[in-house]
Protein backbone atom coordinates (compact mmCIF):
# COMPACT_ATOMS: atom_id res chain seq x y z
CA UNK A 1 0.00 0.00 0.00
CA UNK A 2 1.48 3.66 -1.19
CA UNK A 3 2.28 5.78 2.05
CA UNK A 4 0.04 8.64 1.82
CA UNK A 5 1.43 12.66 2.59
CA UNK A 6 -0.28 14.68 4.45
CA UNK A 7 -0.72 18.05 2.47
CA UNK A 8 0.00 21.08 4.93
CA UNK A 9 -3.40 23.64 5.81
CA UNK A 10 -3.14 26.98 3.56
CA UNK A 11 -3.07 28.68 7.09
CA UNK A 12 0.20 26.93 7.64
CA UNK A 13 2.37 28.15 5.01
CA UNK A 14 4.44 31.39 4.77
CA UNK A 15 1.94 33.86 3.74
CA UNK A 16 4.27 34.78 0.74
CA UNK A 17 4.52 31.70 -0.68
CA UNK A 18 3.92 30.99 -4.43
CA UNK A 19 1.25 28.31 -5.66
CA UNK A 20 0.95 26.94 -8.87
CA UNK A 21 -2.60 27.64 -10.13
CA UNK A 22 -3.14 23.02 -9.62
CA UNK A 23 -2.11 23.78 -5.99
CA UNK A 24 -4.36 26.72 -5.67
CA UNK A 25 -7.26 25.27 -6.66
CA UNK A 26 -6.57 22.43 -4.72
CA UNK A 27 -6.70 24.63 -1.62
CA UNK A 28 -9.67 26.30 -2.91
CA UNK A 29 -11.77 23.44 -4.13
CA UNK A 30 -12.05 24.33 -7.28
CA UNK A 31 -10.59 23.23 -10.45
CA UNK A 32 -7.96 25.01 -12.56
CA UNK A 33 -10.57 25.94 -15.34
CA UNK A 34 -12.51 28.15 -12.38
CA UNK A 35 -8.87 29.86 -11.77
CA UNK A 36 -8.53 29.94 -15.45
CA UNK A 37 -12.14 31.71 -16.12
CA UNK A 38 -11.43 34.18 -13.31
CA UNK A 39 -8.13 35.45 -14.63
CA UNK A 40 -10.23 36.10 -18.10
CA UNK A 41 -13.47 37.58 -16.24
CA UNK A 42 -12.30 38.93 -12.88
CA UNK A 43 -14.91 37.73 -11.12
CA UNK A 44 -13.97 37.08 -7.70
CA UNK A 45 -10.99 39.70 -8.36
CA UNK A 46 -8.20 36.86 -6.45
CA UNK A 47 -4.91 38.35 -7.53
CA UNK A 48 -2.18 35.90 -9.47
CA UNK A 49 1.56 36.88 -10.20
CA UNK A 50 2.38 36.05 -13.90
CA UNK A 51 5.85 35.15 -14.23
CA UNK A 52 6.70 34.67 -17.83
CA UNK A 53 4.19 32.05 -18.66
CA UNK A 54 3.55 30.44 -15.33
CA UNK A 55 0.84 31.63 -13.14
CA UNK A 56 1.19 31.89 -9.51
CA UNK A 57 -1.75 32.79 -6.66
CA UNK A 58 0.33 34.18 -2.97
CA UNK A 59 -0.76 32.17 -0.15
CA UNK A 60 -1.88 35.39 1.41
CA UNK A 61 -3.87 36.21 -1.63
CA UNK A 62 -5.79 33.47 -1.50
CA UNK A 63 -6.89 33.66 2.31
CA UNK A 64 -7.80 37.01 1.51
CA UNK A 65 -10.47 35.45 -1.12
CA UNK A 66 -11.30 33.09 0.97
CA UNK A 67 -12.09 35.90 4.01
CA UNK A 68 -14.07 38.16 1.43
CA UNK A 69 -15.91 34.96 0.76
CA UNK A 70 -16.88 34.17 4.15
CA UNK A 71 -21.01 33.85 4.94
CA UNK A 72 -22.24 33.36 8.26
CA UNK A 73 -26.05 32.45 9.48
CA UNK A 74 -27.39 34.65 11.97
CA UNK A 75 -30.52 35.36 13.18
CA UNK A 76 -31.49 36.90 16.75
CA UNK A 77 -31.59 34.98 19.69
CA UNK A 78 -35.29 35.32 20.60
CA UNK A 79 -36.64 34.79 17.13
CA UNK A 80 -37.98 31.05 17.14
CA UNK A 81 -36.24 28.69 14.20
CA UNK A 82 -38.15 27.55 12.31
């Protein structure tokens, strides 16, 4: 049986670090088309460094996304739920 690596929390690298766009969508959950279509459209505006022909997404860049993209449920606590 192949020993299996344990892949390190985005929180837990260097904030500076450069991803490659596989390894950013990894960490995102989405797949490198998404990263792709986002570049082209600007969507969800997540900043990449283009460095001749490689693309790379800062650690830091992408918890920022991910913090911008951040819901929470709230509702008061003496309304029922229903």
């Amino acid at each position: 049986m192949p020993k299996q690596t344990s892949i390190p929390s985005l929180e837990s690298l260097d904030p500076g670090t450069l991803l490659t766009q596989a390894q950013a969508a990894h960490y995102l959950g989405k797949s490198t088309s998404w990263l792709e279509k986002d570049r082209q459209h600007g969507k969800h505006g997540i900043s990449f460094h283009k460095i001749g022909h490689n693309v790379r997404y800062k650690v830091q860049d992408l918890l920022d996304f991910l913090n911008r993209s951040r819901r929470q449920f709230w509702r008061p606590d003496d309304e029922p739920y229903v």
